[in-house]
C-alpha atoms as a PDB file:
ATOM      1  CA  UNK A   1      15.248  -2.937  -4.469  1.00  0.00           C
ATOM      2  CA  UNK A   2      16.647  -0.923  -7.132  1.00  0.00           C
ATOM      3  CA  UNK A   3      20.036  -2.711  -7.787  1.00  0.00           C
ATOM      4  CA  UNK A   4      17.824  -5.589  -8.501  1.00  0.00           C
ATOM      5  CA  UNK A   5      15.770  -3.584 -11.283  1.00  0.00           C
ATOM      6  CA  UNK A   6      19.540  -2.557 -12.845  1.00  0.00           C
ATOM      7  CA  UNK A   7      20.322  -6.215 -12.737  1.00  0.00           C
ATOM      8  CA  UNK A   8      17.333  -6.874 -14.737  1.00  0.00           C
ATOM      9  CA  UNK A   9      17.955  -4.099 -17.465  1.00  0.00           C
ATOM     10  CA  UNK A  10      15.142  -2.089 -16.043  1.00  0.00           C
ATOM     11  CA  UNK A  11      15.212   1.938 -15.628  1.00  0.00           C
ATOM     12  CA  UNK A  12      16.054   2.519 -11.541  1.00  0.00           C
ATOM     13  CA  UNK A  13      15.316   6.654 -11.657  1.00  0.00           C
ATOM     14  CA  UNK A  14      12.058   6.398 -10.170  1.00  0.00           C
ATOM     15  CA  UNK A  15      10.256   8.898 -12.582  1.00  0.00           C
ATOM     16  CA  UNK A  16      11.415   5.898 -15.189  1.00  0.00           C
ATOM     17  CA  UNK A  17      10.121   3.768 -13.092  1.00  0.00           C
ATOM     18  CA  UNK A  18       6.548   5.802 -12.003  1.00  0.00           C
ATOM     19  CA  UNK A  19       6.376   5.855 -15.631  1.00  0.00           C
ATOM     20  CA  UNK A  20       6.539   2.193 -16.228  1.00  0.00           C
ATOM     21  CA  UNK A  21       4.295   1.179 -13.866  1.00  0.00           C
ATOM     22  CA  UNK A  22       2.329   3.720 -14.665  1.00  0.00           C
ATOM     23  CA  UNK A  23      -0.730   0.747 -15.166  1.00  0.00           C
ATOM     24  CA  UNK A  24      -0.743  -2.504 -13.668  1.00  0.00           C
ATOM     25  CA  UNK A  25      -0.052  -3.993 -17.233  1.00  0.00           C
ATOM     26  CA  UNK A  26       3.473  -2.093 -17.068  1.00  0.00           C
ATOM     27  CA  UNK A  27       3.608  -3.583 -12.966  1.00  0.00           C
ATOM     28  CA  UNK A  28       3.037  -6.853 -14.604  1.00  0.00           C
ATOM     29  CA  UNK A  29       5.932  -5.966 -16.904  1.00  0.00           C
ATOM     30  CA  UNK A  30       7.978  -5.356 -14.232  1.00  0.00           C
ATOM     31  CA  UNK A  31       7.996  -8.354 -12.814  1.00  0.00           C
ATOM     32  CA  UNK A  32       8.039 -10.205 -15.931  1.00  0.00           C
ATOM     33  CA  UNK A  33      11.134  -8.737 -16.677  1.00  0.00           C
ATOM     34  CA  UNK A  34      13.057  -9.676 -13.409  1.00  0.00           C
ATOM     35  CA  UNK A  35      11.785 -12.977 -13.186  1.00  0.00           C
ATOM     36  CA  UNK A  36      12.982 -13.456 -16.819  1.00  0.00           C
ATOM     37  CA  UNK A  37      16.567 -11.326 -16.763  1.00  0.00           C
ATOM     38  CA  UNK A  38      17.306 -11.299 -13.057  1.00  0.00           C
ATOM     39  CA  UNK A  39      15.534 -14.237 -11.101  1.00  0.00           C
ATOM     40  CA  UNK A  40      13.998 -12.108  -9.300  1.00  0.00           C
ATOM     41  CA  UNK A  41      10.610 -11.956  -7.543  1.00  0.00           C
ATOM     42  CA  UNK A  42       8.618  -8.612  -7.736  1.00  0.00           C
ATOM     43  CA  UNK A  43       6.516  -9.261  -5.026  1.00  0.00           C
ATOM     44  CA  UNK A  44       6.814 -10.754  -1.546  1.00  0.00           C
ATOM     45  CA  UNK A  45       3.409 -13.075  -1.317  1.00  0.00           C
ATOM     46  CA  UNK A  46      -0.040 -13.265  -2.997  1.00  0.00           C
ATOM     47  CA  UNK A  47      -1.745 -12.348   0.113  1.00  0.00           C
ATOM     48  CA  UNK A  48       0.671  -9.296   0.516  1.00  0.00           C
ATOM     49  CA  UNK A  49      -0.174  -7.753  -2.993  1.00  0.00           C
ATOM     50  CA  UNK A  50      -3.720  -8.698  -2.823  1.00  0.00           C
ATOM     51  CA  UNK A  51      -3.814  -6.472   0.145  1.00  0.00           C
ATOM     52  CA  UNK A  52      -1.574  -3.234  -1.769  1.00  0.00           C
ATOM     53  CA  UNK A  53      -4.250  -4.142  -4.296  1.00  0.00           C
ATOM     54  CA  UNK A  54      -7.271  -3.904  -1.652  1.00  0.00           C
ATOM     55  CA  UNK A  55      -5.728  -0.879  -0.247  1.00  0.00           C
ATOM     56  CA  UNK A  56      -5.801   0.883  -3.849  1.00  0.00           C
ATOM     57  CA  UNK A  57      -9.671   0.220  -4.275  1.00  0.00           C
ATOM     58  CA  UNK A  58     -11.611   3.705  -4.685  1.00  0.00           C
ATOM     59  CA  UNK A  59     -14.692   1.845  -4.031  1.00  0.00           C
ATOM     60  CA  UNK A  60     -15.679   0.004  -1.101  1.00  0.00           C
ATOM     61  CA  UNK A  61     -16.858  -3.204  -0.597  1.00  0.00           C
ATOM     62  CA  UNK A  62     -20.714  -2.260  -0.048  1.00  0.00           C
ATOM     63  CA  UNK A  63     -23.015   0.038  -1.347  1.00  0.00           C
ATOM     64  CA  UNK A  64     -23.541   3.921  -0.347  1.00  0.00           C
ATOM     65  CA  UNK A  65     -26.807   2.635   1.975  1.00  0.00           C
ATOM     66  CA  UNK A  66     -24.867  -0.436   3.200  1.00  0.00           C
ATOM     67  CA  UNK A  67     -27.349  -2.733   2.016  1.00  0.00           C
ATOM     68  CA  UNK A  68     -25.915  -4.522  -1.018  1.00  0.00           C
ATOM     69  CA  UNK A  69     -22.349  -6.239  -1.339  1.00  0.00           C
ATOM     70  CA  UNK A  70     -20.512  -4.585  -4.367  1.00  0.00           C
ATOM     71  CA  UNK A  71     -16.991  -5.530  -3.513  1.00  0.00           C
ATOM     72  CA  UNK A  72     -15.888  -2.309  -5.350  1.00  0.00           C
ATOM     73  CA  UNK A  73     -18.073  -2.676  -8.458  1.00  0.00           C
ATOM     74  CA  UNK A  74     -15.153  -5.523  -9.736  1.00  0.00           C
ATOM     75  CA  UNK A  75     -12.299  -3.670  -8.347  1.00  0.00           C
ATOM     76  CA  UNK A  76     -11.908  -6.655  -5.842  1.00  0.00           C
ATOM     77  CA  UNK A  77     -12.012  -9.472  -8.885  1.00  0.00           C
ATOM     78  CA  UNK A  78      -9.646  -7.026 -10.557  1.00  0.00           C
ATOM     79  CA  UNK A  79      -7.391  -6.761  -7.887  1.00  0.00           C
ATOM     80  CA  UNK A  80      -7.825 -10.495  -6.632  1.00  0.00           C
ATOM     81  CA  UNK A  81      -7.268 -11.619 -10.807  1.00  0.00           C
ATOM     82  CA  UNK A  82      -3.883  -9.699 -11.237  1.00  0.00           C
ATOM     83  CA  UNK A  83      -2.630 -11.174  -7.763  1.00  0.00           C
ATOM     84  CA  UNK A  84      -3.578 -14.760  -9.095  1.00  0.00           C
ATOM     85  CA  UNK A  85      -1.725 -14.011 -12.242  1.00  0.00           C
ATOM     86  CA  UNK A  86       1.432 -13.189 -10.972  1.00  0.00           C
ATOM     87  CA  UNK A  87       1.323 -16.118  -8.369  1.00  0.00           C
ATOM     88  CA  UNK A  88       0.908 -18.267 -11.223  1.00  0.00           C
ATOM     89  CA  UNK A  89       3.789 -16.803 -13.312  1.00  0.00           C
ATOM     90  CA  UNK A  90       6.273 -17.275  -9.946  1.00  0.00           C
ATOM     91  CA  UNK A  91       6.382 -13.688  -9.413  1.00  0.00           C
ATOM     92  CA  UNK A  92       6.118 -13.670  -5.569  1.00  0.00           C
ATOM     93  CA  UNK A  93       8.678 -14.847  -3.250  1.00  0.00           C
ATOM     94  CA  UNK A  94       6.495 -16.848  -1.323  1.00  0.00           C
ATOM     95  CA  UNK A  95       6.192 -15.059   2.799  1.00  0.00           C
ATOM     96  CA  UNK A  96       3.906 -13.460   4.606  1.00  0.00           C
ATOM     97  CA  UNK A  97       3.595  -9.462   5.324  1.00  0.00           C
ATOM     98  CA  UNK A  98       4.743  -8.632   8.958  1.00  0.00           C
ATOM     99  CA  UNK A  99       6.644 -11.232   9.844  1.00  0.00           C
ATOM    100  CA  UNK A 100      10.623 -12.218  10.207  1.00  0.00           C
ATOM    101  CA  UNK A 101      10.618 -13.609   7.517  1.00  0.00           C
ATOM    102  CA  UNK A 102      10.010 -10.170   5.546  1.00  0.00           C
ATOM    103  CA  UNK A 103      11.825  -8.375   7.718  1.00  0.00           C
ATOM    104  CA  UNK A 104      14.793 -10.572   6.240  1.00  0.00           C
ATOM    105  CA  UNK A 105      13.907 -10.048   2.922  1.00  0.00           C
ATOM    106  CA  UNK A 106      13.636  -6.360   2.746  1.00  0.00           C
ATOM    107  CA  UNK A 107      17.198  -6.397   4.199  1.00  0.00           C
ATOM    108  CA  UNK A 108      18.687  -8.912   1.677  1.00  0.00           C
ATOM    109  CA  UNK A 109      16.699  -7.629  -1.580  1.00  0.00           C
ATOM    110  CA  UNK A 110      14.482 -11.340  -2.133  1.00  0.00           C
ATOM    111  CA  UNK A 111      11.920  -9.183  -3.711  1.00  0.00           C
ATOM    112  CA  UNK A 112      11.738  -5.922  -5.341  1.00  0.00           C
ATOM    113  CA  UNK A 113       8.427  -3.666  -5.250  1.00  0.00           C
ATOM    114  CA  UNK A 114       5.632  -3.210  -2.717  1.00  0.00           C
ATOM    115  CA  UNK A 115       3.416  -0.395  -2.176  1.00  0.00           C
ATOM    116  CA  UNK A 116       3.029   1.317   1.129  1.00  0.00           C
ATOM    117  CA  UNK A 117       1.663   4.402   2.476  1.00  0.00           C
ATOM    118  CA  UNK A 118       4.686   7.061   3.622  1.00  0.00           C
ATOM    119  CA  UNK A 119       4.407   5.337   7.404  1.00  0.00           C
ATOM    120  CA  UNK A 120       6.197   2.512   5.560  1.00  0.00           C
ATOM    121  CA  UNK A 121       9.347   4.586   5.920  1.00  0.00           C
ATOM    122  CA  UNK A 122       9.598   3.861   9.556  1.00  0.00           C
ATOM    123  CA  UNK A 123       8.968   0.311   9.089  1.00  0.00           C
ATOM    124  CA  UNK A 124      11.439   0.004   6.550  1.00  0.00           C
ATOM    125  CA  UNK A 125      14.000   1.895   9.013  1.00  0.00           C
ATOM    126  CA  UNK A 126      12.379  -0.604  12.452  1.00  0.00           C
ATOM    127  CA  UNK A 127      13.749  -3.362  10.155  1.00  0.00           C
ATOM    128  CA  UNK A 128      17.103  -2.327   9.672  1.00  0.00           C
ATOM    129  CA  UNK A 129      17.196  -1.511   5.868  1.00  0.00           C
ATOM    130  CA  UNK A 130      20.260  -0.682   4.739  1.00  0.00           C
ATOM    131  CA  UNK A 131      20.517   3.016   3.137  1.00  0.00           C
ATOM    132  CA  UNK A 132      20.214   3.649  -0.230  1.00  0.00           C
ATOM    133  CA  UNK A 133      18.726   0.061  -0.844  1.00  0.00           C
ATOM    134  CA  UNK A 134      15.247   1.017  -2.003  1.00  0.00           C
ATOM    135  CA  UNK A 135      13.604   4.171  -3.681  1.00  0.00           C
ATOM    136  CA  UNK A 136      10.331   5.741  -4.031  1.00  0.00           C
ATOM    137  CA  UNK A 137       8.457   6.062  -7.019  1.00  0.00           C
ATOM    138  CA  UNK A 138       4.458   6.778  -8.372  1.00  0.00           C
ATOM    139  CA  UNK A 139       2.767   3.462  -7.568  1.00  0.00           C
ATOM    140  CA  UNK A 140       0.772   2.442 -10.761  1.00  0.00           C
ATOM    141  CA  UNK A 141      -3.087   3.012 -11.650  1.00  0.00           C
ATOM    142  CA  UNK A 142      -5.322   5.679  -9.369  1.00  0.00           C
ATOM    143  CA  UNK A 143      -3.674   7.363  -5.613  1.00  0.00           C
ATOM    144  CA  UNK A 144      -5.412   5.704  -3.076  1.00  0.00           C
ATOM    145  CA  UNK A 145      -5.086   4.836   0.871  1.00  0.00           C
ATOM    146  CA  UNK A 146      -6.754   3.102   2.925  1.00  0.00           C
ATOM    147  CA  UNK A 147      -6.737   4.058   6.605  1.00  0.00           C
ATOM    148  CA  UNK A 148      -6.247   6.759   8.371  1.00  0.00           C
ATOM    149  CA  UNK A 149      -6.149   8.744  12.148  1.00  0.00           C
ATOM    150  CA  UNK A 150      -8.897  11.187  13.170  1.00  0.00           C
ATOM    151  CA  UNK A 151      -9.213  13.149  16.311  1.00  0.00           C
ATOM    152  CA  UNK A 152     -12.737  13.793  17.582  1.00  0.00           C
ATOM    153  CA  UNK A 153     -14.475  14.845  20.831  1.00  0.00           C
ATOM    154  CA  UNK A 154     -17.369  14.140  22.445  1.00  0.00           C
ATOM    155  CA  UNK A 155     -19.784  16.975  22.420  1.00  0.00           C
ATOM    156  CA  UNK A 156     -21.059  16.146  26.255  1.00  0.00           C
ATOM    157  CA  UNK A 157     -17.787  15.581  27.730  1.00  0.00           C
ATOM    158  CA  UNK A 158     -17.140  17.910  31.028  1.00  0.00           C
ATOM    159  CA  UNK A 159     -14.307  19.669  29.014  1.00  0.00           C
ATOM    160  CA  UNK A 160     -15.249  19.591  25.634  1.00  0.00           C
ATOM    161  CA  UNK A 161     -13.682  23.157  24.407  1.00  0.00           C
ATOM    162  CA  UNK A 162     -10.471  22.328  26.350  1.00  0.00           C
ATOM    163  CA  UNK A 163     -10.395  19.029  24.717  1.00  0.00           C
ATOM    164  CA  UNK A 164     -10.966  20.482  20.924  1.00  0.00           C
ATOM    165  CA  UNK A 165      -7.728  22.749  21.664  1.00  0.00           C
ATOM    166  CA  UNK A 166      -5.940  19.904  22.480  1.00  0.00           C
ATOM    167  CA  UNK A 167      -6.735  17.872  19.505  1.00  0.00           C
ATOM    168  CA  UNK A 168      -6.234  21.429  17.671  1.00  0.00           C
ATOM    169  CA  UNK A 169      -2.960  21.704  18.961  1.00  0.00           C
ATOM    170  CA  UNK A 170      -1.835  17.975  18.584  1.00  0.00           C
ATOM    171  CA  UNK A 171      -3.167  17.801  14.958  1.00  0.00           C
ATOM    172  CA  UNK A 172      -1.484  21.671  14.115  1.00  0.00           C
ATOM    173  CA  UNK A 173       0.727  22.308  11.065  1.00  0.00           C
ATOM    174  CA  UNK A 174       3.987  22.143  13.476  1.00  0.00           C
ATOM    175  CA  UNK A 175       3.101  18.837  15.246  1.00  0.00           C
ATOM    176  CA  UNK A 176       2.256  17.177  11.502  1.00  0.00           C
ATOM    177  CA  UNK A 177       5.898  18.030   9.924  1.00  0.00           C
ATOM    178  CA  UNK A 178       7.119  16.586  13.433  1.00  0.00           C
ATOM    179  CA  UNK A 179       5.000  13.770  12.971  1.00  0.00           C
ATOM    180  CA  UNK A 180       6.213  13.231   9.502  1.00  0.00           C
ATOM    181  CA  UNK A 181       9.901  13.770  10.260  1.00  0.00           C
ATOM    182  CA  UNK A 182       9.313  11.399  13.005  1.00  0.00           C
ATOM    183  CA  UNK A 183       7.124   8.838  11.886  1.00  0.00           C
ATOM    184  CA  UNK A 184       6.601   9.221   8.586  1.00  0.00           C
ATOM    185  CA  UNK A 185       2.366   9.942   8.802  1.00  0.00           C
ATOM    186  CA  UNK A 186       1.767  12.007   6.105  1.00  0.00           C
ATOM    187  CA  UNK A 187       0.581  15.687   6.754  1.00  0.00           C
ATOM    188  CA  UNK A 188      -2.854  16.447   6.117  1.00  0.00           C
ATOM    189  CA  UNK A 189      -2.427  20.139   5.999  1.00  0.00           C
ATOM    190  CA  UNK A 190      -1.793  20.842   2.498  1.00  0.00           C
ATOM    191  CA  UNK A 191       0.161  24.564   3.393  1.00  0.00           C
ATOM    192  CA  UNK A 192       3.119  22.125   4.332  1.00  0.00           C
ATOM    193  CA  UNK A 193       3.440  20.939   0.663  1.00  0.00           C
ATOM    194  CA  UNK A 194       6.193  23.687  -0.083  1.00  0.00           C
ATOM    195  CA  UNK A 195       9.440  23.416  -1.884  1.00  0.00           C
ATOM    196  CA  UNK A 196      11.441  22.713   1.431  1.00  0.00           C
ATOM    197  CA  UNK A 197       9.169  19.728   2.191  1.00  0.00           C
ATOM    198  CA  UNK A 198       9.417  18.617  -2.042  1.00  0.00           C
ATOM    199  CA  UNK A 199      13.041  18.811  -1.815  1.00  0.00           C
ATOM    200  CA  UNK A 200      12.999  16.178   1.565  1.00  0.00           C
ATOM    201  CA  UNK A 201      15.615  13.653   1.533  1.00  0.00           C
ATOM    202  CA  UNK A 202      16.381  10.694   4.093  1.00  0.00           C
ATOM    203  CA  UNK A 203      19.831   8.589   3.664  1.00  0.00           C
ATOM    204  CA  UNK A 204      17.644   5.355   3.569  1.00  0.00           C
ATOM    205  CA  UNK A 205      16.841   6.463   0.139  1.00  0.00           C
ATOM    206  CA  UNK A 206      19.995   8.048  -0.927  1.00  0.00           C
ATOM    207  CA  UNK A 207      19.539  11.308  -2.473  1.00  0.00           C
ATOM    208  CA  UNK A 208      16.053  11.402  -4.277  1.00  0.00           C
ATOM    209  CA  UNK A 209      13.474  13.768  -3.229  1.00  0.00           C
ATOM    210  CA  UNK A 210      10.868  11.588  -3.039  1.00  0.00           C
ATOM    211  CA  UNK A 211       7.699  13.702  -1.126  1.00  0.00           C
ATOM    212  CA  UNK A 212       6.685  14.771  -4.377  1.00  0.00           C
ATOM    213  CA  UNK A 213       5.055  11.366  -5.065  1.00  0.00           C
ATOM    214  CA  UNK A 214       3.211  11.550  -2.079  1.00  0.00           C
ATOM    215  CA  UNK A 215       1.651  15.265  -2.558  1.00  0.00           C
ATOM    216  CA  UNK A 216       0.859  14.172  -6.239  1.00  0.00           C
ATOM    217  CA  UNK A 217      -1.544  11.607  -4.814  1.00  0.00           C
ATOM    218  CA  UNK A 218      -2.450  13.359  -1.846  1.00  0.00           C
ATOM    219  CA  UNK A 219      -3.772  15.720  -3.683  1.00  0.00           C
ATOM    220  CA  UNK A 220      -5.532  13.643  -6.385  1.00  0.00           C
ATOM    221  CA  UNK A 221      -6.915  11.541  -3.606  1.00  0.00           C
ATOM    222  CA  UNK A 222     -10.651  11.740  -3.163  1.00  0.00           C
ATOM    223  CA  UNK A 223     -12.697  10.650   0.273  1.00  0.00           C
ATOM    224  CA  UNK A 224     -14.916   7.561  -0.071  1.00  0.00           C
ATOM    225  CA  UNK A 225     -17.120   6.026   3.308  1.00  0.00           C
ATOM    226  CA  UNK A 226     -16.216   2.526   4.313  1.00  0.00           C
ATOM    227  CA  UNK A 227     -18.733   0.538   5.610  1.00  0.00           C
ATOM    228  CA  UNK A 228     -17.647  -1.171   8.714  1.00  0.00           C
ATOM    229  CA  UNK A 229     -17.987  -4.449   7.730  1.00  0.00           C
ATOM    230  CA  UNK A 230     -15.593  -3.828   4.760  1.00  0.00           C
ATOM    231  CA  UNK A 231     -12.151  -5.109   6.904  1.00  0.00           C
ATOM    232  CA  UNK A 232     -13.900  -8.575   7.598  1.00  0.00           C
ATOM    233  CA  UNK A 233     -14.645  -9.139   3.867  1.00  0.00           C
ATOM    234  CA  UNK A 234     -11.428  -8.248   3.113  1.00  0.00           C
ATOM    235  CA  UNK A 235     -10.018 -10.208   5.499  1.00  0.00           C
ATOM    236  CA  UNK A 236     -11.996 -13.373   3.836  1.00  0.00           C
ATOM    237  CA  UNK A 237     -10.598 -12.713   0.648  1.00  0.00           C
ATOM    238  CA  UNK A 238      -7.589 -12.751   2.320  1.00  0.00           C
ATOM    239  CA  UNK A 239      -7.510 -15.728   3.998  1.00  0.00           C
ATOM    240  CA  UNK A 240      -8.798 -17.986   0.923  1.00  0.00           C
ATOM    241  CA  UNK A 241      -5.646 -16.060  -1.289  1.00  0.00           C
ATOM    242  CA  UNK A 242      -3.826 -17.699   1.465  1.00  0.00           C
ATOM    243  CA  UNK A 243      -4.578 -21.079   0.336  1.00  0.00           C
ATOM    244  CA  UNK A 244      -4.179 -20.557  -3.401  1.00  0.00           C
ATOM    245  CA  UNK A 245      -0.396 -19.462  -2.687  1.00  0.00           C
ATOM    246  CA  UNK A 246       0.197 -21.948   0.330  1.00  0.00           C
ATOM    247  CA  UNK A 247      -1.971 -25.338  -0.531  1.00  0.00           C
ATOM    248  CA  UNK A 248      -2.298 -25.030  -4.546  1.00  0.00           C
ATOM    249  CA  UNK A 249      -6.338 -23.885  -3.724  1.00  0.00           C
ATOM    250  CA  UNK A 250      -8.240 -23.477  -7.304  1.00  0.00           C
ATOM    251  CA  UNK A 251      -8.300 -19.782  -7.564  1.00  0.00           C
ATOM    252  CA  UNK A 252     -11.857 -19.890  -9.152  1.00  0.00           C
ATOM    253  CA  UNK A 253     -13.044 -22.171  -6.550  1.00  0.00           C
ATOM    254  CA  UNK A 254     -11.279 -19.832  -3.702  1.00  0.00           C
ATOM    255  CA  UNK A 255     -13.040 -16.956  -4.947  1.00  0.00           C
ATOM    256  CA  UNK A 256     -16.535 -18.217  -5.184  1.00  0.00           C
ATOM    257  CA  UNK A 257     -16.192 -19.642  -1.402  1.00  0.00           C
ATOM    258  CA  UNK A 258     -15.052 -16.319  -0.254  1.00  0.00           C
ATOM    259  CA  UNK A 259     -18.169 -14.728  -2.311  1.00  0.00           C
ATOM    260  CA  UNK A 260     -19.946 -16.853  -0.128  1.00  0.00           C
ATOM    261  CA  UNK A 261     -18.724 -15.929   3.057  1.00  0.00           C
ATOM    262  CA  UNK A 262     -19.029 -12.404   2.777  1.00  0.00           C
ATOM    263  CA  UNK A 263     -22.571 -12.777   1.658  1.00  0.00           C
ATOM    264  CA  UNK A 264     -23.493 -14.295   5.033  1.00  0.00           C
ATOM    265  CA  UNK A 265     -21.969 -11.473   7.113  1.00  0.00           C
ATOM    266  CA  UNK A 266     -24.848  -9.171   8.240  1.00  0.00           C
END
């Protein structure tokens, strides 16, 4: 919520803001600041930012040959250590991610950042956001994602070549910048990234021209394999961040138990 970053004597033009957030010291900052001027949480829940934090990882949670448990070469304590530290400073408001609850708090402003992929446009519009109640800016530290749709065929399907020119046709530059204006899934083909498509604006976020934060990264973003077992180990880390936030669980002691878990999953 950007009225909410004003309140707090914060910049609100979102290069400003890209630029103070620009690390996740400056994110810490952030939140610092509105807790301090403004009473203000930054983030909805622990288990909510340790997820944008999970979803920002360039490295996954295993090894290249699957056969060793890296969690991201520390990218996981990193992300799982700044989430702690802001729950302990009362920088979270305190719900869950995809539930009423949120829904209502996006509405009324009880928080003030999260970061999303672009889809998050259309969730932010499902949930009846008011317009011109939140902008986009740079979200700090590397562009990542995490997820992603992919078309494929089977090669010894009966109608394999008709079926390719489908997925051709459903995946083609035209059907994207539907998909976009639409849904808000970000194009894949980059010949969309013109001026016209730069100078984008939707009414839920006022007048900024925000697609240039998404090309930026989409085009810094580089490819890295998931192993499949990655969304269960997350989803352990998750569940034990749970705790800390909800029953006062020792962070330290939270952590090691979740090492724990995910070291038994074959």
């Amino acid at each position: 919520m950007w009225r909410t970053l004003k309140k707090a004597g914060l910049p609100t033009d979102p290069d400003e803001v890209s630029a103070g957030i620009k690390s996740l010291d400056g994110y810490m900052s952030y939140a610092k600041q509105l807790k301090e001027k403004a009473n203000k949480p930054m983030w909805l829940g622990a288990v909510a930012l340790l997820q944008e934090m999970e979803q920002k990882m360039t490295k996954d949670m295993y090894s290249a040959n699957g056969k060793k448990l890296t969690l991201g070469d520390g990218q996981l304590k990193d992300a799982w250590d700044f989430t702690v530290k802001g729950l302990k400073a009362g920088y979270m408001f305190g719900v869950k991610a995809n539930s009423s609850d949120n829904v209502n708090a996006q509405q009324k402003g009880m928080y003030s950042g999260m970061i999303q992929a672009s889809w998050g446009i259309a969730d932010l519009k499902e949930n009846g956001t008011k317009n011109n109640s939140w902008l986009i800016a740079r979200a700090p530290g590397e562009p990542a994602n995490s997820g992603g749709s992919y078309l494929a065929v089977i090669k010894t399907t009966k109608h394999a070549k008709q079926a390719a020119e489908v997925v051709k046709y459903l995946t083609n530059k035209k059907n994207q910048e539907a998909n976009y204006k639409e849904l808000a899934l970000f194009p894949s083909v980059k010949a969309l990234y013109n001026d016209d498509f730069k100078n984008v604006t939707d009414p839920l976020f006022g007048d900024e021209k925000y697609n240039k934060y998404f090309i930026e990264s989409a085009n810094e973003l580089e490819y890295t394999k998931a192993d499949p077992r990655s969304t269960a180990v997350r989803q352990i880390f998750e569940n034990q961040m749970q705790l800390v936030q909800d029953s006062n669980k020792n962070p330290d002691k939270a952590w090691k138990e979740a090492v724990a878990k995910a070291e038994a999953i074959q």
